[in-house]
Protein backbone atom coordinates (compact mmCIF):
# COMPACT_ATOMS: atom_id res chain seq x y z
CA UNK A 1 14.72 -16.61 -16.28
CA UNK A 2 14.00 -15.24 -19.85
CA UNK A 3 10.16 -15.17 -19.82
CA UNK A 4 10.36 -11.30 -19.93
CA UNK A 5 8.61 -8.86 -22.24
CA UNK A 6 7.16 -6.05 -20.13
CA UNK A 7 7.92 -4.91 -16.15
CA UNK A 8 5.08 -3.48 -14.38
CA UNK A 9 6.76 -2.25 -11.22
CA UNK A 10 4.49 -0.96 -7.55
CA UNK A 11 5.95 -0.30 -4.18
CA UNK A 12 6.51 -3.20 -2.23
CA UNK A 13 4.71 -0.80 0.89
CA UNK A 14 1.42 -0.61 -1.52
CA UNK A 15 0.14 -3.98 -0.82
CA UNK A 16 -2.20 -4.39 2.11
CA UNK A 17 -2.24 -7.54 3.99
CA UNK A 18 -4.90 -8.77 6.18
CA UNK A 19 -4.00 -7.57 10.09
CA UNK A 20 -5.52 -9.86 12.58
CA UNK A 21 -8.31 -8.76 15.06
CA UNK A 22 -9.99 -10.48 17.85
CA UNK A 23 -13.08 -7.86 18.39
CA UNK A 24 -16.51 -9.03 17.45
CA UNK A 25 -17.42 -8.66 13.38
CA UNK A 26 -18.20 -4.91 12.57
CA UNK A 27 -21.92 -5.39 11.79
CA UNK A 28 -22.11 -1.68 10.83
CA UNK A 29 -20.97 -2.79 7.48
CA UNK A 30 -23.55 -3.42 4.84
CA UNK A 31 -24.66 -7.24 3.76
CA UNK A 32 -22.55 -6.78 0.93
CA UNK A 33 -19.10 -5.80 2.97
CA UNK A 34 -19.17 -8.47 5.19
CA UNK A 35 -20.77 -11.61 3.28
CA UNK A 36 -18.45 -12.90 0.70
CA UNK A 37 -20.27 -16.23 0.66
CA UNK A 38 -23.66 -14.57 -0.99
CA UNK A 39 -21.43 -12.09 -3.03
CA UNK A 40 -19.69 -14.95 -5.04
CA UNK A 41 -22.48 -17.24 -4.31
CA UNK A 42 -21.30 -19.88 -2.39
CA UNK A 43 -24.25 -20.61 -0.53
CA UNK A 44 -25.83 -21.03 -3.76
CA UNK A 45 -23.07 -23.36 -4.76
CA UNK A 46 -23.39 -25.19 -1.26
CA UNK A 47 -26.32 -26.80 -2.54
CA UNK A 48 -24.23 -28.96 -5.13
CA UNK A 49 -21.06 -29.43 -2.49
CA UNK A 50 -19.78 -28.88 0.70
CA UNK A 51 -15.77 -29.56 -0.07
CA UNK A 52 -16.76 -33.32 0.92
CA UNK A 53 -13.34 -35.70 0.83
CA UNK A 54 -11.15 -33.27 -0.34
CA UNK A 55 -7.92 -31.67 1.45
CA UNK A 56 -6.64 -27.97 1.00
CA UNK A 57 -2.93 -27.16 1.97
CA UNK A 58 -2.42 -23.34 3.59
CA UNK A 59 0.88 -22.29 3.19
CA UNK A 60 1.21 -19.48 5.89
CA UNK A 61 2.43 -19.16 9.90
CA UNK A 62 0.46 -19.26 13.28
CA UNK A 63 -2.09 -22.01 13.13
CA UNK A 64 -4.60 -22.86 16.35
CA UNK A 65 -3.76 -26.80 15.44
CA UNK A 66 -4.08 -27.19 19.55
CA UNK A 67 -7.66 -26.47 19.28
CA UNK A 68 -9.53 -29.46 17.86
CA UNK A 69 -7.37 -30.17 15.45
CA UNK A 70 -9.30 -33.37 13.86
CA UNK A 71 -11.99 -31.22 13.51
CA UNK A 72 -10.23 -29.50 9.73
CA UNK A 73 -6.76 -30.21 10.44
CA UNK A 74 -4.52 -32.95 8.79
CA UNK A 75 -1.33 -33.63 8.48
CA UNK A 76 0.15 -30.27 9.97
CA UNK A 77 4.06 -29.42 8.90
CA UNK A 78 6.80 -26.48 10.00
CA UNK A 79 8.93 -25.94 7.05
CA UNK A 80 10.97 -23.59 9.28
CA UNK A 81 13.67 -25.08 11.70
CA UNK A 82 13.06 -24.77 15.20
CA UNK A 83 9.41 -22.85 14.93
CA UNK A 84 6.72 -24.87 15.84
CA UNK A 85 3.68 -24.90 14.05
CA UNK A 86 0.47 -23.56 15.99
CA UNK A 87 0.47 -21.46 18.69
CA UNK A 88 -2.46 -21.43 21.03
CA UNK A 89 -3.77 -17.48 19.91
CA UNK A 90 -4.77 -18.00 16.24
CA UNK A 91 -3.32 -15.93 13.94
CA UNK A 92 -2.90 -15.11 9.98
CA UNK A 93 -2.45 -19.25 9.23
CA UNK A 94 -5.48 -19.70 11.21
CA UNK A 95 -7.68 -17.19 9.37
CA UNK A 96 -6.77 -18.00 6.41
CA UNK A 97 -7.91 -22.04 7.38
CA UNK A 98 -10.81 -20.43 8.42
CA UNK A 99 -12.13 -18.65 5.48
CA UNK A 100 -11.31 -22.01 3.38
CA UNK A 101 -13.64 -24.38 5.78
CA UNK A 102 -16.08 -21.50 6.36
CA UNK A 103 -16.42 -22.26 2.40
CA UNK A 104 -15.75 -25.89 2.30
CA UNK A 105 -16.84 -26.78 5.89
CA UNK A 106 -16.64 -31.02 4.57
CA UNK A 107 -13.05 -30.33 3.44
CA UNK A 108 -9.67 -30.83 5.08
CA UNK A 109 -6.81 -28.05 5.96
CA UNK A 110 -2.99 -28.76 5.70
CA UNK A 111 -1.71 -26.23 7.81
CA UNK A 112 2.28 -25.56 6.50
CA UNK A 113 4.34 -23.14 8.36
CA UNK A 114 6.46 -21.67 5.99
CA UNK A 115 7.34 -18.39 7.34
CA UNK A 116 9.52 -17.59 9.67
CA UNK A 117 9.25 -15.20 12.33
CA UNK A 118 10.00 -11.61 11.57
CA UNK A 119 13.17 -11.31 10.17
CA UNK A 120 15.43 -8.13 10.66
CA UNK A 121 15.74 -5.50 7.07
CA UNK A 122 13.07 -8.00 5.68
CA UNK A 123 12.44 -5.05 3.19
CA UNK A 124 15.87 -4.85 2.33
CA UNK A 125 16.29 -8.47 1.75
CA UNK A 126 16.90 -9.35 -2.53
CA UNK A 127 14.30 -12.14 -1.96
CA UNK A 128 11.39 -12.74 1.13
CA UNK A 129 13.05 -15.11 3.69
CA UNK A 130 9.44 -17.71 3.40
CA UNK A 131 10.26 -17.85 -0.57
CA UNK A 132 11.96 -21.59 -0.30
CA UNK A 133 9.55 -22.85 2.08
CA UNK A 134 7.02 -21.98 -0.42
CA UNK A 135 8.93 -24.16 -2.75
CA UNK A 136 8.85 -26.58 -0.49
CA UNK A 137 4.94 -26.07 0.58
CA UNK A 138 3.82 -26.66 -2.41
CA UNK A 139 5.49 -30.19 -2.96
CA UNK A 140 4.36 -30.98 0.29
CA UNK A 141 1.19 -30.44 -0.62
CA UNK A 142 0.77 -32.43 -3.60
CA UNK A 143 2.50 -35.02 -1.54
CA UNK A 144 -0.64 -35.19 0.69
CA UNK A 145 -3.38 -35.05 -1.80
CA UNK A 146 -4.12 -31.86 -1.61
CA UNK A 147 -6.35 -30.36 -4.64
CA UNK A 148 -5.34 -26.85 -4.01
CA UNK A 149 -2.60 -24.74 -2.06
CA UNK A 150 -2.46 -21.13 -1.24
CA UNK A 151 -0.10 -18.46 -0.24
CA UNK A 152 -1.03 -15.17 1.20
CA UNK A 153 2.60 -14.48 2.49
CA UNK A 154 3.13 -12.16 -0.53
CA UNK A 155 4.76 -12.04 -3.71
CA UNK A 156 7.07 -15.07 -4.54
CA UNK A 157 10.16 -14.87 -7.42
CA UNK A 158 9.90 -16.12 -10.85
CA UNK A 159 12.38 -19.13 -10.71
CA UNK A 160 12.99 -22.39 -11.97
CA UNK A 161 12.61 -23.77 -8.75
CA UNK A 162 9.14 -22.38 -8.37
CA UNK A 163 8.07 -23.42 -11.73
CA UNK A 164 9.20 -27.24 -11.31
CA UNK A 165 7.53 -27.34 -7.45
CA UNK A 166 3.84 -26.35 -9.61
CA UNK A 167 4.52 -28.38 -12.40
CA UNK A 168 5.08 -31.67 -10.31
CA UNK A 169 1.93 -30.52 -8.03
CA UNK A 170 -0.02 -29.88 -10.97
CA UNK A 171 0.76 -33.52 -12.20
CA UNK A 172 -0.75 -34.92 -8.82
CA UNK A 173 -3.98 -32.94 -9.27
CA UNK A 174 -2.38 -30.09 -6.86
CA UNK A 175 -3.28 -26.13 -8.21
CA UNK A 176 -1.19 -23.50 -6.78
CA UNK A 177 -2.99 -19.85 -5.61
CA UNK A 178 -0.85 -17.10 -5.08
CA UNK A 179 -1.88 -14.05 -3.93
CA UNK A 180 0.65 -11.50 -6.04
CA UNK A 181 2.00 -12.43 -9.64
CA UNK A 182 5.48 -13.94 -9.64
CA UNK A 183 8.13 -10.82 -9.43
CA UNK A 184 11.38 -11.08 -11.09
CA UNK A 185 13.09 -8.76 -8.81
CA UNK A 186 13.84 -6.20 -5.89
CA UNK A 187 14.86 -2.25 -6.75
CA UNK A 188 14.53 0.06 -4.67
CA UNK A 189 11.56 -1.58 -2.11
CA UNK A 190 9.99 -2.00 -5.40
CA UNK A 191 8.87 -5.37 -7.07
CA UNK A 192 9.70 -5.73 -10.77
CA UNK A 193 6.79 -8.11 -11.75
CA UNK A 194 6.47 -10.60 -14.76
CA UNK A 195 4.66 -9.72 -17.91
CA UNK A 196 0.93 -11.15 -17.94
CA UNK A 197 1.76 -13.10 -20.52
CA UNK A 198 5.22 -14.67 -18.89
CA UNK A 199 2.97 -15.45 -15.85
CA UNK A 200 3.12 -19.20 -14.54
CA UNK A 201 -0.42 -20.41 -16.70
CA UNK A 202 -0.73 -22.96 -14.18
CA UNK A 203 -0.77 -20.55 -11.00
CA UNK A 204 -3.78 -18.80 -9.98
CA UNK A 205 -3.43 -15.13 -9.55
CA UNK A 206 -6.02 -14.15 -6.89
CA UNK A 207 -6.80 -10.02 -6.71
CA UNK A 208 -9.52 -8.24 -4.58
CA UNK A 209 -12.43 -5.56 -6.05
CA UNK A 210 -12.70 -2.37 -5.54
CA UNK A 211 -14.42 -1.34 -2.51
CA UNK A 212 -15.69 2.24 -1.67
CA UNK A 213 -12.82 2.61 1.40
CA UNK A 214 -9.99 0.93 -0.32
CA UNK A 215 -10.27 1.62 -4.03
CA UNK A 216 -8.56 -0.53 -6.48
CA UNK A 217 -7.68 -0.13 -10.30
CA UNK A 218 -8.53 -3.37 -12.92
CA UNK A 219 -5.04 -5.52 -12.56
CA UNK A 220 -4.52 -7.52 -15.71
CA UNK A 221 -2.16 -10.14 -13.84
CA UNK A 222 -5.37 -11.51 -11.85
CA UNK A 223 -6.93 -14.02 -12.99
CA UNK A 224 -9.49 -13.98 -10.75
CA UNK A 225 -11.01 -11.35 -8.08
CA UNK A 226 -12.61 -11.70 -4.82
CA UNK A 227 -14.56 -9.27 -2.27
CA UNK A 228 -11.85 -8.70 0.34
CA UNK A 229 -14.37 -8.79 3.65
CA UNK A 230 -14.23 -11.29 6.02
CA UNK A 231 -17.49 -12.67 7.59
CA UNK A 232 -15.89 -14.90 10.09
CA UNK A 233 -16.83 -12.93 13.92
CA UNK A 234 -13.40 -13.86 14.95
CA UNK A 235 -11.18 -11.53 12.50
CA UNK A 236 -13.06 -7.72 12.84
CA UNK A 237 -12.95 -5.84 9.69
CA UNK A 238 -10.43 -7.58 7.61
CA UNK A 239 -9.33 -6.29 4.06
CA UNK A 240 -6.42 -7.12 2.11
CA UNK A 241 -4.80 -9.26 -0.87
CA UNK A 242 -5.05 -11.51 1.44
CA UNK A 243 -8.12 -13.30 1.57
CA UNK A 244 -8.19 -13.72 -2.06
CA UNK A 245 -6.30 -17.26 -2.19
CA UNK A 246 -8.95 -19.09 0.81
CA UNK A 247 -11.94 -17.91 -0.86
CA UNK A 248 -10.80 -19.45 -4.51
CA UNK A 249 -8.98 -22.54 -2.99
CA UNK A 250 -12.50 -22.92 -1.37
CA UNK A 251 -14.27 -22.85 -4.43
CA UNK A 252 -11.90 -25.18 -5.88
CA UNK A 253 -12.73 -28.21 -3.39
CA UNK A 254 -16.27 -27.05 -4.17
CA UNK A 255 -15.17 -28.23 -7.72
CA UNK A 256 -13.35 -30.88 -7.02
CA UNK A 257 -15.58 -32.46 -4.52
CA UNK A 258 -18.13 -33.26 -7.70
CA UNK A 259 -15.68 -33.76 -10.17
CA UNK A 260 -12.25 -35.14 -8.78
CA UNK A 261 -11.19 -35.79 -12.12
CA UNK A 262 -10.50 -31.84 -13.01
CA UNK A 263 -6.79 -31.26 -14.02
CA UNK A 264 -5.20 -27.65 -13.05
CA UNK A 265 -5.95 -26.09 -16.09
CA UNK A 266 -9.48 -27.07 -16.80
CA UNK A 267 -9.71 -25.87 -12.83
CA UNK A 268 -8.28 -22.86 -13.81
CA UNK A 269 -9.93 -22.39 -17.04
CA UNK A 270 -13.19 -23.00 -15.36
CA UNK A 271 -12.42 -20.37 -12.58
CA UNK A 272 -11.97 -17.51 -15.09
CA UNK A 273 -14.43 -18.36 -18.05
CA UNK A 274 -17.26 -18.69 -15.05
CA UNK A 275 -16.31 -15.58 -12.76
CA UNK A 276 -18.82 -12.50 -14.08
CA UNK A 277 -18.13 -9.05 -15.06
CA UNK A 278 -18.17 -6.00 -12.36
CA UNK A 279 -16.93 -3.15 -13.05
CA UNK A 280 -14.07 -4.35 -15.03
CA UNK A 281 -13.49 -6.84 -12.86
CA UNK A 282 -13.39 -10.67 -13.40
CA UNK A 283 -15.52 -11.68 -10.12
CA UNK A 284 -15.49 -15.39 -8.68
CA UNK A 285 -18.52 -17.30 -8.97
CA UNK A 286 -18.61 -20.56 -7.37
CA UNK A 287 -22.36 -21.23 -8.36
CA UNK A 288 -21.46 -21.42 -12.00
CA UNK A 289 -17.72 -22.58 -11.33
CA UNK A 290 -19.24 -26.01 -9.77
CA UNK A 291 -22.05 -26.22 -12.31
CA UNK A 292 -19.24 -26.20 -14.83
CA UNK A 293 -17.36 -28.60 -13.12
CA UNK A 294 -20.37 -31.21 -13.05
CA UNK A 295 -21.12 -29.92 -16.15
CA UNK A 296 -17.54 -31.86 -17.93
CA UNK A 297 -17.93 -34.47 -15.69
């Protein structure tokens, strides 16, 4: 593509995914650490909406869909030939689901495998081996009614292809949540991001705060941040870019629950003119978010 004016370029070894843990939540941690619902005031916004009729598609791998499944599962999918889609030991799909119902408990999950399992010289690949699946996630999604979809798989290339899959999801009502910017390309282990401006406008480009242990400079290709602790007792200790997609695609079926009528870029406009200022950084706040969204109705 030719949507290029400036390259900002970090290691592809400097991002920090969540890593799955099945010891009991580290209550050590201060209030602050470990509740991300009072932090971007969710409970607050609870009292306006619970999620209620509204569906949420996680694009990811390793969902526990043989564990209750009609209790937030619907319409479960493997994009990936021959890999079945839940496995009965939860992993990074299932946490992800997780933080999104933990937010939305009235909403629905579409759990869509769409990574494979680990691939040999993944770093050395020129694009990530889930990228097409994503493609194909997303479409899926909007298929099935979804208001919002998320990826936490990592960065995913600036392409046509990816730019037509959002485009006909954003025409069914269907935002996409990434959790990197788009990249343009591979050197060196390295990923060659797009420009803020030559960003996908109708993406959302979820980033994390700083926290006192894992310090974090103000990234201009977020749109919106999010405290990277996870309350759920399940996952111990969780931090990473990770997280960021659930908690906004929660807040957006907050949203959409009292106003289904929101298009993806008064959802996304919404997001970022609501989230508050701390320390640089443009914080989520779903307390104002669905206010605003009631607000327009």
């Amino acid at each position: 593509m030719s949507r290029i004016s400036r390259i900002t370029t970090v290691f592809l070894t400097g991002f920090v995914f969540t890593a799955y843990h099945s010891n009991p939540q580290d209550i050590s941690k201060s209030s602050e650490e470990t509740n991300y619902i009072t932090y971007h005031k969710i409970d607050k916004a609870w009292a306006l909406s619970k999620g209620e009729n509204i569906r949420v598609a996680v694009l990811d791998w390793l969902f526990n869909i043989k564990s209750d499944p009609a209790h937030k599962y619907v319409d479960p999918v493997s994009l990936v030939p021959g890999q079945d889609i839940g496995v009965l030991e939860p992993w990074h799909g299932e946490w992800m689901a997780t933080i999104i119902h933990t937010i939305a408990p009235a909403s629905k999950i579409i759990p869509i495998r769409a990574r494979p399992k680990s691939v040999p010289n993944e770093d050395s690949m020129p694009e990530r081996p889930y990228e097409k699946y994503v493609i194909e996630g997303i479409r899926y999604a909007a298929d099935h009614g979804a208001a919002a979809v998320t990826s936490s798989m990592g960065p995913v290339k600036d392409s046509p292809e990816l730019d037509e899959a959002v485009a006909y999801a954003a025409k069914k009502g269907t935002i996409f949540v990434d959790v990197h910017p788009e990249y343009l390309r591979i050197e060196n282990k390295r990923y060659v991001f797009c420009d803020s401006a030559d960003l996908n406008p109708l993406i959302v480009h979820s980033g994390i705060v700083s926290v006192p242990d894992h310090p974090r400079e103000i990234d201009p290709l977020r749109d919106v941040c999010t405290w990277p602790y996870d309350i759920d007792p399940v996952f111990q200790d969780g931090w990473g870019y990770s997280n960021g997609p659930p908690i906004v695609a929660g807040v957006i079926a907050l949203m959409k629950s009292v106003n289904s009528s929101l298009t993806v870029p008064e959802l996304k406009d919404i997001l970022k003119k609501t989230a508050r200022m701390d320390d640089g950084f443009r914080v989520l706040d779903a307390e104002a978010a669905v206010k605003e969204a009631l607000r327009i109705k």
